[in-house]
Structure formats: structure tokens, C-alpha cells
C-alpha atoms as a PDB file:
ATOM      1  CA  UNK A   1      15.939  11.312  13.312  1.00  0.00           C
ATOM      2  CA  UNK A   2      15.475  14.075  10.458  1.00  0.00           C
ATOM      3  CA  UNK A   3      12.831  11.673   8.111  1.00  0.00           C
ATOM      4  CA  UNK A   4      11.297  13.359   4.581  1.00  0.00           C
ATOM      5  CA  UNK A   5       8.135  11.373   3.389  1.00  0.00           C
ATOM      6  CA  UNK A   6       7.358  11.824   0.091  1.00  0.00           C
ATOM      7  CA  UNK A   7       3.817  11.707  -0.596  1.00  0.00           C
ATOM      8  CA  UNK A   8       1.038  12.478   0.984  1.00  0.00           C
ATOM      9  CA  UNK A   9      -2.075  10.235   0.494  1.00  0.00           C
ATOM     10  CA  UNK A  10      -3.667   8.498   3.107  1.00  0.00           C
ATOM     11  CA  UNK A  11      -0.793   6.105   3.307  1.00  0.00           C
ATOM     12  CA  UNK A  12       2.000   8.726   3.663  1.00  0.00           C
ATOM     13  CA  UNK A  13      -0.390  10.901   6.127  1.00  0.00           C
ATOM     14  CA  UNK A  14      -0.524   8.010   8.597  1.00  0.00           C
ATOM     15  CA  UNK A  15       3.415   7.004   8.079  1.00  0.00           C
ATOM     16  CA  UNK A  16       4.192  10.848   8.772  1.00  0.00           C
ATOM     17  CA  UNK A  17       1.768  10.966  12.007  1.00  0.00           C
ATOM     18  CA  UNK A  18       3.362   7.805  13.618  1.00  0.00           C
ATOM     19  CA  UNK A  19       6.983   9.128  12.828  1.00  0.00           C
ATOM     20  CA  UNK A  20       5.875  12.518  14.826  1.00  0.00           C
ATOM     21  CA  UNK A  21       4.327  10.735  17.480  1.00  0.00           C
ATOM     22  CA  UNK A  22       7.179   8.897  18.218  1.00  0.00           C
ATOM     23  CA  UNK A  23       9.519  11.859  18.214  1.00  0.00           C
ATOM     24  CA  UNK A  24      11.217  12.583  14.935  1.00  0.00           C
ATOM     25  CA  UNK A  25      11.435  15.076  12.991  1.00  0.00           C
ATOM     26  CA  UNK A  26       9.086  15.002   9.679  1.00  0.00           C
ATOM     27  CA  UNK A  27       9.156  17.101   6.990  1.00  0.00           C
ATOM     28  CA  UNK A  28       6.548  16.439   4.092  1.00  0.00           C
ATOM     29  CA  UNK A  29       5.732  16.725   0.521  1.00  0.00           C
ATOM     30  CA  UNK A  30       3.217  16.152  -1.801  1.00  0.00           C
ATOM     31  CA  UNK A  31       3.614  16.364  -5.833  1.00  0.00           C
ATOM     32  CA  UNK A  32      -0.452  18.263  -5.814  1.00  0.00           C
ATOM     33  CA  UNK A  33      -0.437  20.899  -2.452  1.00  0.00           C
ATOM     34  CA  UNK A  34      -2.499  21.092  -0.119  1.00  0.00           C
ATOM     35  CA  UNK A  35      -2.523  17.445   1.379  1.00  0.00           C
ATOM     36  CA  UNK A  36      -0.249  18.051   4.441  1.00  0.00           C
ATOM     37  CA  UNK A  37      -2.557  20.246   6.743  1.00  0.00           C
ATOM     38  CA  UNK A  38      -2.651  18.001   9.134  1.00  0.00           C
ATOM     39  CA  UNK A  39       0.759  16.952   9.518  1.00  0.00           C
ATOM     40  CA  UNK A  40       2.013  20.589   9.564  1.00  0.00           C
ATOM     41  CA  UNK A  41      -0.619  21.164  12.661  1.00  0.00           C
ATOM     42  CA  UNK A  42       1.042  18.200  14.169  1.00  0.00           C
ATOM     43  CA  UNK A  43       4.149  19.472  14.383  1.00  0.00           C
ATOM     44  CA  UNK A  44       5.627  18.502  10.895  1.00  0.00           C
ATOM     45  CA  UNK A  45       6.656  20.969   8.177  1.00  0.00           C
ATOM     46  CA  UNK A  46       5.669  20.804   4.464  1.00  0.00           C
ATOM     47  CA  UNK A  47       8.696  21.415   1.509  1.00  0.00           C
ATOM     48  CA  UNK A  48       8.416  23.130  -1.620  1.00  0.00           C
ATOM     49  CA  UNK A  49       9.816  20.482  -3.372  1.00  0.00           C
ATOM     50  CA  UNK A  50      12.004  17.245  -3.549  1.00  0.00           C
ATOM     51  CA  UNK A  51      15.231  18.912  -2.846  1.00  0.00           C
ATOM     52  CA  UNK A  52      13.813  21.271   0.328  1.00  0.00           C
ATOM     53  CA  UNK A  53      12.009  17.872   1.838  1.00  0.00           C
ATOM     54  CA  UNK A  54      15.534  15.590   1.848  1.00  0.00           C
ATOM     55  CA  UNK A  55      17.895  18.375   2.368  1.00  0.00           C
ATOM     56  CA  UNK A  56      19.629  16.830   5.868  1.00  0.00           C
ATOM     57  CA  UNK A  57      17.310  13.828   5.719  1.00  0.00           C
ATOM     58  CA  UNK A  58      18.368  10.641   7.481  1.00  0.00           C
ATOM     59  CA  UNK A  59      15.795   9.193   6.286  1.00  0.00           C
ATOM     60  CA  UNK A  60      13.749   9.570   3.061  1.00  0.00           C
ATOM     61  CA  UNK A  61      10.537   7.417   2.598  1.00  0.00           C
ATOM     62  CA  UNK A  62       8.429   7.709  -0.796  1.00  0.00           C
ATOM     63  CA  UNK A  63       5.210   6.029  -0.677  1.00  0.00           C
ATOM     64  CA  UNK A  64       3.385   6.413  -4.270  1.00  0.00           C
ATOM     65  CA  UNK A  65       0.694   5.011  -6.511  1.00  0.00           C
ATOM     66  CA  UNK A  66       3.343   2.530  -8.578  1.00  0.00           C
ATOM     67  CA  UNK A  67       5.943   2.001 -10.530  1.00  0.00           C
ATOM     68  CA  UNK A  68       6.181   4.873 -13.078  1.00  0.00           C
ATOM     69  CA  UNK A  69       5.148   7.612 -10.004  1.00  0.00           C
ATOM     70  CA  UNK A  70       8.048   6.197  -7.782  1.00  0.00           C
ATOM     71  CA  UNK A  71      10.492   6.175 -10.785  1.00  0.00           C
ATOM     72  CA  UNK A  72       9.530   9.948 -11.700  1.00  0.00           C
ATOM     73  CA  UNK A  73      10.310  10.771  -8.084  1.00  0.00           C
ATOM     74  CA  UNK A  74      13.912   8.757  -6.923  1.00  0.00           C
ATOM     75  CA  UNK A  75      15.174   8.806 -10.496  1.00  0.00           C
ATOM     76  CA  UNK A  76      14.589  11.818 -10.900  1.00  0.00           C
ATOM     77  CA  UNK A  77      14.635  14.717  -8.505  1.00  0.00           C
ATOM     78  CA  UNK A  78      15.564  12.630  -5.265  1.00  0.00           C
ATOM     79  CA  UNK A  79      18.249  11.452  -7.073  1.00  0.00           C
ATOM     80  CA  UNK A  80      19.694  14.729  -7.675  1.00  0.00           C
ATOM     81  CA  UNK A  81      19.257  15.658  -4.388  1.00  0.00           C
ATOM     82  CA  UNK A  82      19.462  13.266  -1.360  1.00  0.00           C
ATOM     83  CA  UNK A  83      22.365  13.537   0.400  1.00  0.00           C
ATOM     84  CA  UNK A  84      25.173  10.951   0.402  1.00  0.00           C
ATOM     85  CA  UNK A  85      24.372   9.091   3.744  1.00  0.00           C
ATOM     86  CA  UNK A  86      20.508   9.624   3.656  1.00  0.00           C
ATOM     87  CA  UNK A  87      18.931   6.208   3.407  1.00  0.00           C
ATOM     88  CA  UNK A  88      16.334   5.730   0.806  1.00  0.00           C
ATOM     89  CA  UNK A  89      13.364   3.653   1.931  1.00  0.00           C
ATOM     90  CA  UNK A  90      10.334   2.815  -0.796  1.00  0.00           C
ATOM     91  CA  UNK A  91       7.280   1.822   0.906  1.00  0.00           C
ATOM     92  CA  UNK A  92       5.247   2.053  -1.931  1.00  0.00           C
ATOM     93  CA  UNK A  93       3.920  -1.171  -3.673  1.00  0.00           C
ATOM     94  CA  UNK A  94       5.385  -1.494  -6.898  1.00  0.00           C
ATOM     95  CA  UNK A  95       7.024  -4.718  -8.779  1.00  0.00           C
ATOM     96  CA  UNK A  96      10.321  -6.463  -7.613  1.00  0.00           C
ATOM     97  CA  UNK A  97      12.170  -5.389 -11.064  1.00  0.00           C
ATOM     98  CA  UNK A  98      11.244  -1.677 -10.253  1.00  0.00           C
ATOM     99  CA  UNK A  99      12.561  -2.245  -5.745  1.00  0.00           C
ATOM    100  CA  UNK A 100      15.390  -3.964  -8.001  1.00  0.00           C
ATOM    101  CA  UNK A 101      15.956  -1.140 -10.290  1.00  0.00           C
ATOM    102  CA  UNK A 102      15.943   1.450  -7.093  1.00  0.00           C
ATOM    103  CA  UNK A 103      18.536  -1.217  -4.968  1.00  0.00           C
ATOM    104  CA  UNK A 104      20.716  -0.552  -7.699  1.00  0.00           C
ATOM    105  CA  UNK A 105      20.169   3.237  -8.352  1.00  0.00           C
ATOM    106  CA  UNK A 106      20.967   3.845  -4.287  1.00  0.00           C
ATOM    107  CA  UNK A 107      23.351   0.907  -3.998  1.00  0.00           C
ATOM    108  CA  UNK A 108      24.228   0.125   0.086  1.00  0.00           C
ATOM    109  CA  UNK A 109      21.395   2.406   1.149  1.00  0.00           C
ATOM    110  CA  UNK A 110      18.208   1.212  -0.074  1.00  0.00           C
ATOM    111  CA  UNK A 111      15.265  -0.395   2.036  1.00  0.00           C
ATOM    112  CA  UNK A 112      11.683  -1.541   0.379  1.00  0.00           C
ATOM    113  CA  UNK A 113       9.626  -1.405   3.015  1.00  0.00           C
ATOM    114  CA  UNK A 114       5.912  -1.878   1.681  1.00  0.00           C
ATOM    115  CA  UNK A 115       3.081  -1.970   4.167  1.00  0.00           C
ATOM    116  CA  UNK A 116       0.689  -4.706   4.956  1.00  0.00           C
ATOM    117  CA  UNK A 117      -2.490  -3.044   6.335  1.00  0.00           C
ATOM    118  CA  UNK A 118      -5.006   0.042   6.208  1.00  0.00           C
ATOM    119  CA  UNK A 119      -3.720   3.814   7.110  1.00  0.00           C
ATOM    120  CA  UNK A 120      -5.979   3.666  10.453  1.00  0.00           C
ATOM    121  CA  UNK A 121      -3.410   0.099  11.292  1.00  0.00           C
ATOM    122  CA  UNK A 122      -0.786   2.397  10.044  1.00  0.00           C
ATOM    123  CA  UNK A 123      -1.739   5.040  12.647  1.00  0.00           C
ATOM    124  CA  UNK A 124      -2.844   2.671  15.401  1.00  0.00           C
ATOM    125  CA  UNK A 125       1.092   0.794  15.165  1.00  0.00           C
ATOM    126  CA  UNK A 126      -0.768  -2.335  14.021  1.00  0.00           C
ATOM    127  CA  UNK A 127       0.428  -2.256  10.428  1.00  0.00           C
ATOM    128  CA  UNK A 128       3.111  -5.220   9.458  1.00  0.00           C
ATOM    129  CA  UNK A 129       6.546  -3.951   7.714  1.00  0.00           C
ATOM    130  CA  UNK A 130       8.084  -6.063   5.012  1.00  0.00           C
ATOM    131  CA  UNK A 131      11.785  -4.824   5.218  1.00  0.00           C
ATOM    132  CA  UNK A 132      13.758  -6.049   2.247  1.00  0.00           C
ATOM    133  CA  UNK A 133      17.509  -4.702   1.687  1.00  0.00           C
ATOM    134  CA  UNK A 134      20.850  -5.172   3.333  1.00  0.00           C
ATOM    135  CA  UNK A 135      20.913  -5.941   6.921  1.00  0.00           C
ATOM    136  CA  UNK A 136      22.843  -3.148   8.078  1.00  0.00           C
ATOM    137  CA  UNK A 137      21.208  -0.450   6.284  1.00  0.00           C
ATOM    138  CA  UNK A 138      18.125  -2.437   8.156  1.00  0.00           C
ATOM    139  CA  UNK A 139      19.507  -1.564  11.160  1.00  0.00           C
ATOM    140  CA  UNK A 140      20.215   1.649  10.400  1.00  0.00           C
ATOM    141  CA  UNK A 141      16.332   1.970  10.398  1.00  0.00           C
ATOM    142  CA  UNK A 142      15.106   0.785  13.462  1.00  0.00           C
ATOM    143  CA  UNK A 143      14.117   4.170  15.116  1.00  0.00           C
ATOM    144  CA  UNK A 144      11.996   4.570  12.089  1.00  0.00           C
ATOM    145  CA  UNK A 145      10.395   1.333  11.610  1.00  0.00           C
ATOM    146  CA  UNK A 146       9.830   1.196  15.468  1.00  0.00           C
ATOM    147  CA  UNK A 147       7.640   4.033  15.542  1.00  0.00           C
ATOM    148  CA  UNK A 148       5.688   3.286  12.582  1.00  0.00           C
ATOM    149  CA  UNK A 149       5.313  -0.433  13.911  1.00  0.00           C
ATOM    150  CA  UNK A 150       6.192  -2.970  16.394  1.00  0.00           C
ATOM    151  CA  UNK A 151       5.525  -5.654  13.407  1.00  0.00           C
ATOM    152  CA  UNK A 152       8.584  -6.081  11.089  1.00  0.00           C
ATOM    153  CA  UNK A 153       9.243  -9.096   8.536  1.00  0.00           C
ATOM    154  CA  UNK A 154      12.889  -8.899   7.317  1.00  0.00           C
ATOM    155  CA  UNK A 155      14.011 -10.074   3.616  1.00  0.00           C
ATOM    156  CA  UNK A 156      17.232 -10.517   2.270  1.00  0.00           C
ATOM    157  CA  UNK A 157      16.078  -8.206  -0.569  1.00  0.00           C
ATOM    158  CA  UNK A 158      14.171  -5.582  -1.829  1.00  0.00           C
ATOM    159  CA  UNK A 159      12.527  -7.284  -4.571  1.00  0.00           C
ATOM    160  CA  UNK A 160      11.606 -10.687  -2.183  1.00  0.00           C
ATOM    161  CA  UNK A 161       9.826  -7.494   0.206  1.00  0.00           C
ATOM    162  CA  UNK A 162       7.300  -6.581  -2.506  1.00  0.00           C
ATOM    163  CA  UNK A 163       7.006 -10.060  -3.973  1.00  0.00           C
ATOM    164  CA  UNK A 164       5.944 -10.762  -0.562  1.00  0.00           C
ATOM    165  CA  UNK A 165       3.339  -7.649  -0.522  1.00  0.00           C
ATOM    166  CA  UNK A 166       2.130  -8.560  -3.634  1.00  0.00           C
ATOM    167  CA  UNK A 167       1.226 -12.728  -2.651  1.00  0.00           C
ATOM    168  CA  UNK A 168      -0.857 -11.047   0.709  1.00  0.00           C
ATOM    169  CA  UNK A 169      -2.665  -8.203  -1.676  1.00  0.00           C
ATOM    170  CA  UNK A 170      -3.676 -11.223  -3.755  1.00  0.00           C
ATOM    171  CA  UNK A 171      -5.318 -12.860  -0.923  1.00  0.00           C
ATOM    172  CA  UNK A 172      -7.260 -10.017  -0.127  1.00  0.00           C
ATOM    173  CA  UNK A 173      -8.384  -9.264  -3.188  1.00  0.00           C
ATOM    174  CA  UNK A 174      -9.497 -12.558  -4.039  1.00  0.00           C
ATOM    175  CA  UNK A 175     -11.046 -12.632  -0.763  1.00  0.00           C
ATOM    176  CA  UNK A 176     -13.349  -9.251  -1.404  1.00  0.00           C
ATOM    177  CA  UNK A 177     -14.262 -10.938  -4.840  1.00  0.00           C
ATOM    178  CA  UNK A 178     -14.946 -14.151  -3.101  1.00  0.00           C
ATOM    179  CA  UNK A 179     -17.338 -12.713  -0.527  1.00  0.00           C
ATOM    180  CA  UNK A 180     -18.901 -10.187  -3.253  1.00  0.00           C
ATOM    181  CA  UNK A 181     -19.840 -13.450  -5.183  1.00  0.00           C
ATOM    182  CA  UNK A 182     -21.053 -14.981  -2.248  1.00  0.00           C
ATOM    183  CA  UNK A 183     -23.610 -12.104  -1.416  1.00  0.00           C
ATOM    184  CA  UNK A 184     -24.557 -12.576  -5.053  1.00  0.00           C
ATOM    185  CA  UNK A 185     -25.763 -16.030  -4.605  1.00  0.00           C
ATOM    186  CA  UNK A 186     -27.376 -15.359  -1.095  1.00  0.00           C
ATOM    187  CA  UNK A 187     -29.233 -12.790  -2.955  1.00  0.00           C
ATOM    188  CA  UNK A 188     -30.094 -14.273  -6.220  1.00  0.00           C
ATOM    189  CA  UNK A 189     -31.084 -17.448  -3.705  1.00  0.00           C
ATOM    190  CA  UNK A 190     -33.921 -14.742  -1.952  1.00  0.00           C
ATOM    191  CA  UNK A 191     -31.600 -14.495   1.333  1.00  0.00           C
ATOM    192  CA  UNK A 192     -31.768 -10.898   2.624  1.00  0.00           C
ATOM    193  CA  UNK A 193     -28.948  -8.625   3.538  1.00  0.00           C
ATOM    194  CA  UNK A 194     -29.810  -8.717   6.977  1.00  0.00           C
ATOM    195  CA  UNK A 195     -29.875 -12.894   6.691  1.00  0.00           C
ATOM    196  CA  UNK A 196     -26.804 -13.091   4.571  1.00  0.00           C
ATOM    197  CA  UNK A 197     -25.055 -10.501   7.615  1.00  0.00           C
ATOM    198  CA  UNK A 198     -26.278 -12.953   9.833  1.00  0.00           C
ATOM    199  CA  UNK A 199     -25.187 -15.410   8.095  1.00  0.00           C
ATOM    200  CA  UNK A 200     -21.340 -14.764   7.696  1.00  0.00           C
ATOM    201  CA  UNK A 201     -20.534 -11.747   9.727  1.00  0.00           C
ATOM    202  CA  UNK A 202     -19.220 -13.350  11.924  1.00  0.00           C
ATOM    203  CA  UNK A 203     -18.198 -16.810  10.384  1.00  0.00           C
ATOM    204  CA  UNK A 204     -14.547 -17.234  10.888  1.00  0.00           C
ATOM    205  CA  UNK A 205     -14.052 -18.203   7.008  1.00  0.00           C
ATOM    206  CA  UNK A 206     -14.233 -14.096   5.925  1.00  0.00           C
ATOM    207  CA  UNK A 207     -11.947 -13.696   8.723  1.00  0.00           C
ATOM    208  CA  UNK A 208      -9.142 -11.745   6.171  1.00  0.00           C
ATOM    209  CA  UNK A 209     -11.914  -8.796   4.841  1.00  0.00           C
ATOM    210  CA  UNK A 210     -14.052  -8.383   8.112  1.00  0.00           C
ATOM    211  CA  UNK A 211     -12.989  -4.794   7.940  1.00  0.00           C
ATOM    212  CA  UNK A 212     -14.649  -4.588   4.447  1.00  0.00           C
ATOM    213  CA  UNK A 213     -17.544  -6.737   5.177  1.00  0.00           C
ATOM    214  CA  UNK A 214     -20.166  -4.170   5.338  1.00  0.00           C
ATOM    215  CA  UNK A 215     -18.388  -2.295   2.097  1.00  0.00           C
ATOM    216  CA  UNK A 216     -19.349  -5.233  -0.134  1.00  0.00           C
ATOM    217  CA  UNK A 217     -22.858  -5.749   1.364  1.00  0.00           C
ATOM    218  CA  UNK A 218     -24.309  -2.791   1.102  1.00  0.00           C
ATOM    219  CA  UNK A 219     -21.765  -0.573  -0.879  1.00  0.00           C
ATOM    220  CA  UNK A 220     -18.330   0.646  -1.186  1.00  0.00           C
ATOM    221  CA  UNK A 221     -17.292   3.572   1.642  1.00  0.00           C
ATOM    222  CA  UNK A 222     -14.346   5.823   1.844  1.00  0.00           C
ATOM    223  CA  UNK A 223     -11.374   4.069  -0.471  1.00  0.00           C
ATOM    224  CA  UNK A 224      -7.799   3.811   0.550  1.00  0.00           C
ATOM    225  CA  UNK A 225      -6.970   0.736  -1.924  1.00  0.00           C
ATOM    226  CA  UNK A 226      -9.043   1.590  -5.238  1.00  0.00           C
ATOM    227  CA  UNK A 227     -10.284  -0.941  -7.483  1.00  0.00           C
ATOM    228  CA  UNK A 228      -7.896   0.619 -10.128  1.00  0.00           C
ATOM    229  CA  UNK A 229      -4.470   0.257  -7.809  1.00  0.00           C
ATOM    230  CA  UNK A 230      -5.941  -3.221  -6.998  1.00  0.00           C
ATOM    231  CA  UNK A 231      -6.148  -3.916 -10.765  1.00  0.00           C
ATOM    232  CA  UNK A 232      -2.294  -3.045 -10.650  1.00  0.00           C
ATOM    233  CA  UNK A 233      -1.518  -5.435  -7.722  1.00  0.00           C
ATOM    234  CA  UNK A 234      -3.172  -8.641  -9.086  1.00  0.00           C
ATOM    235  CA  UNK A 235      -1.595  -7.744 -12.581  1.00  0.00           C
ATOM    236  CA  UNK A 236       1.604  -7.553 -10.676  1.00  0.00           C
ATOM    237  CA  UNK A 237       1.563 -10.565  -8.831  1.00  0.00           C
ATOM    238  CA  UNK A 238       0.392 -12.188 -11.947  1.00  0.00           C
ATOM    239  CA  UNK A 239       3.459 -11.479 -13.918  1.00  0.00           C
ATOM    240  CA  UNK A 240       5.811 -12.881 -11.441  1.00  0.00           C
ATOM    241  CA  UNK A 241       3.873 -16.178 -11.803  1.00  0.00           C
ATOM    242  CA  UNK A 242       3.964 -15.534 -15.716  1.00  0.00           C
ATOM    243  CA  UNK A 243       7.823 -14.876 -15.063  1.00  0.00           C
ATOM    244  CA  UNK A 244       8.655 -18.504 -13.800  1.00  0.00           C
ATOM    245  CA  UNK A 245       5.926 -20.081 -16.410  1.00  0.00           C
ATOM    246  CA  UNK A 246       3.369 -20.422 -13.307  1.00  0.00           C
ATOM    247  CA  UNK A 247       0.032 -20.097 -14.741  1.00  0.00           C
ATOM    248  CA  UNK A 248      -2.718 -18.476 -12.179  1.00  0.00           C
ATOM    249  CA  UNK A 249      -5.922 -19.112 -13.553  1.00  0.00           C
ATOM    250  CA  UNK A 250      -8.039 -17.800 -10.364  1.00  0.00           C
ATOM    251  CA  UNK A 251      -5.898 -15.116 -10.208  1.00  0.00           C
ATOM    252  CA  UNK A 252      -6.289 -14.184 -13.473  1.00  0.00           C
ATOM    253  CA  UNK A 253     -10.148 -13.781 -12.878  1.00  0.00           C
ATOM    254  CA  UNK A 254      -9.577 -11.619 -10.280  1.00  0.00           C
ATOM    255  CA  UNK A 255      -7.422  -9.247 -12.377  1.00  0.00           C
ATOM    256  CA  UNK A 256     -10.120  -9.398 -14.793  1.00  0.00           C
ATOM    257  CA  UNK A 257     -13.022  -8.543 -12.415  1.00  0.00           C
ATOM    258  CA  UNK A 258     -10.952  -5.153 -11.003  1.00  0.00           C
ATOM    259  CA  UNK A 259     -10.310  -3.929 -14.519  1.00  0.00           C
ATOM    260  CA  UNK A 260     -14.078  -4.558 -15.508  1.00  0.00           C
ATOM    261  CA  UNK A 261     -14.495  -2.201 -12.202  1.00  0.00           C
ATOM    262  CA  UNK A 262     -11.970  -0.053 -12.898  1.00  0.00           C
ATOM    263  CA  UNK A 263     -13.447   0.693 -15.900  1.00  0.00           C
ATOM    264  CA  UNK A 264     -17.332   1.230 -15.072  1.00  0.00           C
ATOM    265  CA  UNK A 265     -16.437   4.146 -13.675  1.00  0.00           C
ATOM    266  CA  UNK A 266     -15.295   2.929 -10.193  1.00  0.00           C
ATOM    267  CA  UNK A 267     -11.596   3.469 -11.053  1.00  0.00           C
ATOM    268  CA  UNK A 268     -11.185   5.333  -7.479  1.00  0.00           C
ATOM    269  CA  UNK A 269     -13.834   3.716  -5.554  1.00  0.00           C
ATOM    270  CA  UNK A 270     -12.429   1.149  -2.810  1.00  0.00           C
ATOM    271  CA  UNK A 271     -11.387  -2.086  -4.113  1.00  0.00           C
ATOM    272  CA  UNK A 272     -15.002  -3.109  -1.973  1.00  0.00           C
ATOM    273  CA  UNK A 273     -16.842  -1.823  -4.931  1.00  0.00           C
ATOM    274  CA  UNK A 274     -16.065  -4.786  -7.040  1.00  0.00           C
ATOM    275  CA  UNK A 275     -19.414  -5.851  -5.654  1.00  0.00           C
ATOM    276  CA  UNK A 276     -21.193  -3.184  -7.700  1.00  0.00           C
ATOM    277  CA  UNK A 277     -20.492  -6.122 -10.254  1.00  0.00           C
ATOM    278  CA  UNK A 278     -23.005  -8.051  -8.711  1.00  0.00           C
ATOM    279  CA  UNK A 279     -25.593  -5.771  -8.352  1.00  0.00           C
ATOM    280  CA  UNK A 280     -29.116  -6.847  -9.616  1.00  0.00           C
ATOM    281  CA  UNK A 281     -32.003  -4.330  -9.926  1.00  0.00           C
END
């Protein structure tokens, strides 16, 4: 299949490497330049703009930072452009009313399909697929989402998908706060990093960030989920509580401790810097 994917961080790199590798045809673009070297020496071929990337599309993917980036970019010049039977697929994470607001913009051909898991699980075709839309326009997809991953959860929606995205992101992030106040304690108890790694490294209860356990023990490394687009998650997830008059209290906290991160100048540090929080000394 002819698929355009429509931005090109680390997210939309590894979506546009496993739809080469598993034989379509990719062409890329990138609202700043310069981000697609790799997937042009891989065979795929970079547009000038919107209308040059979806031009004989059957697929078009956008995966962008949230909800006022993906509006810009389908209401706007992918609107004008797409062609009549291109399907429109959204993989960013952005709130149900915004998936909603696309459904109806591209009515009978519009798929959210947000991603649970890192770019290298993107690349490696371990990432899970939350596929919310209309079940034929679902099927219409299945080359794409079976070379990007042999993991796909179906919804009857587009706005149940990212609900869905946005109850796992909350786990995680509570989960990297968790741990990052568990450190704290170890520490302010006198247990060293090399005890507290002893310690829980391998205990089966920080099971859901072992990928990000050495991140929050002895600092943040290269980000693909920064503290600011986690600060948009939990604040996300916490308004569709708000929405049915669900109060999150815990969840709350955690929006509060990425915004305090966010804002001491770790904005696009991963969201394992939350730790720096805890820092003493």
C-alpha cells in the first residue's frame, strides 16, 4: 500500500521504518526538515508538504505532539488535500473529544490508532495498537497495522481508543513517580544506589517501568515521552474522570508533580526525570 506518515519524531520514524520493512510504500513529512534522513536512506521518500505526502495515499497516518498540532494538520491542509478514498488514521495521543472531532471531519474513513509502547517496541513489532473506528474501515487497515504490529486491540470507536491510551499512560506515569519516591526514601533512609538497585531491580512489583528503572536512579537518558507531553496525558485522563464527576485524587498528584517538572526546566527531558524532584544534595 501507498502510506503518507505525517510527522517525523521518534514515534513517526519507527512507524515509517516498520511500514518499509514490511513492503509498502512510505512517503514522509515533517512540519521542521530535516528529520527524515533515515527513512529516505531506507527506501522512503520525503514530501514538500501535506498535499505532495497524501497525493495517491491509501493510507495517511499523523502522529503529533496533541491536540492543537493534530488539528492544525487534518483540519487544515490534509483536509484540503487527501484524496476521497484515502483512509485517515491518527495515532497520535490526543483527547477522545478531539479522535471525536476528526471521526466526524473524515466520516466512514477514520481510524485512531494510538500506540502503547516505546519507538524501539515500535520498531522491534512489539508495540500494542489500540484501533478505534468502524470495523470495516478497520479492515481496510490490516496490511498496515500488520506490519507495524502483530498486537492489535479493537474499539468500537475512536474516542474509547484514546480513552483507553490515556488509562495505560496513567499507569505508567504514576508508576515512574511511584518508584522516583521510593528511591527517595531508600536514600533519605542511608540505602545506597547500588543497595536500593539491588533491592528492586528486579522485584516483580516495578515490573511496568523496568525499562526506565535505571533513568530514575541515577538520571533521566534520551526522552521519547517528555515530562511536558506526560503533563498533557495525566491532565487528559484527568478530565475524562472530571467529565463523569469522578474525582482522581492520586492522579491529580501526579499531574501536579509533571508540571512542577515541566516547569524546572525539564520540559523535554524524559518523563524519568520527574526524579530530579527528589534529588537531595
Amino acid at each position: 500500500m501507498d502510506v503518507a506518515v505525517l510527522g517525523m519524531g521518534r514515534m513517526g520514524r519507527a512507524i515509517a521504518r516498520r511500514l518499509l520493512a514490511g513492503g509498502h510504500r512510505v512517503t514522509v513529512w515533517n512540519r521542521s526538515p530535516g528529520k527524515a534522513g533515515e527513512i529516505v536512506a531506507d527506501g522512503g521518500r520525503e514530501a514538500r508538504d501535506v498535499g505532495d505526502a497524501v497525493g495517491g495515499a491509501d493510507v495517511a497516518i499523523t502522529m503529533l505532539t496533541d491536540d492543537a498540532a493534530v488539528r492544525a494538520v487534518a483540519l487544515g491542509a490534509l483536509r484540503s488535500t487527501i484524496g476521497g478514498d484515502t483512509v485517515y488514521v491518527d495515532a497520535s495521543t490526543v483527547s477522545p473529544e478531539c479522535s471525536a472531532e476528526l471521526a466526524d471531519a473524515y466520516r466512514g474513513r477514520f481510524v485512531a490508532m494510538p500506540v502503547l509502547g516505546s519507538p524501539d517496541a515500535v520498531t522491534a513489532g512489539q508495540a500494542v495498537l489500540l484501533a478505534g473506528g468502524d470495523a470495516d474501515v478497520v479492515r481496510r487497515l490490516e496490511p498496515v497495522l500488520t506490519a507495524i504490529s502483530g498486537s492489535v486491540l479493537r474499539y468500537d470507536s475512536p474516542s474509547l481508543a484514546l480513552t483507553a491510551k490515556l488509562a495505560s499512560n496513567l499507569m505508567l506515569l504514576s508508576e515512574v513517580v511511584a518508584l522516583a519516591e521510593s528511591f527517595a526514601v531508600g536514600r533519605a533512609g542511608g540505602l545506597r544506589d547500588d543497595e536500593l538497585r539491588e533491592l528492586l531491580a528486579t522485584s516483580p512489583v516495578v515490573a511496568g517501568v523496568r525499562n526506565r528503572f535505571e533513568d530514575i536512579l541515577t538520571g533521566p537518558q534520551e526522552s521519547w515521552w517528555s515530562t511536558a507531553l506526560g503533563a498533557k496525558d495525566a491532565g487528559l485522563a484527568v478530565d475524562i474522570a472530571r467529565r463523569a464527576r469522578v474525582s482522581l485524587p492520586a492522579a491529580g498528584a501526579v499531574l501536579h508533580r509533571y508540571e512542577e517538572a515541566a516547569s524546572a526546566g525539564l520540559r523535554d527531558a524524559d518523563i524519568a526525570a520527574v526524579a530530579e524532584l527528589y534529588r537531595v544534595g
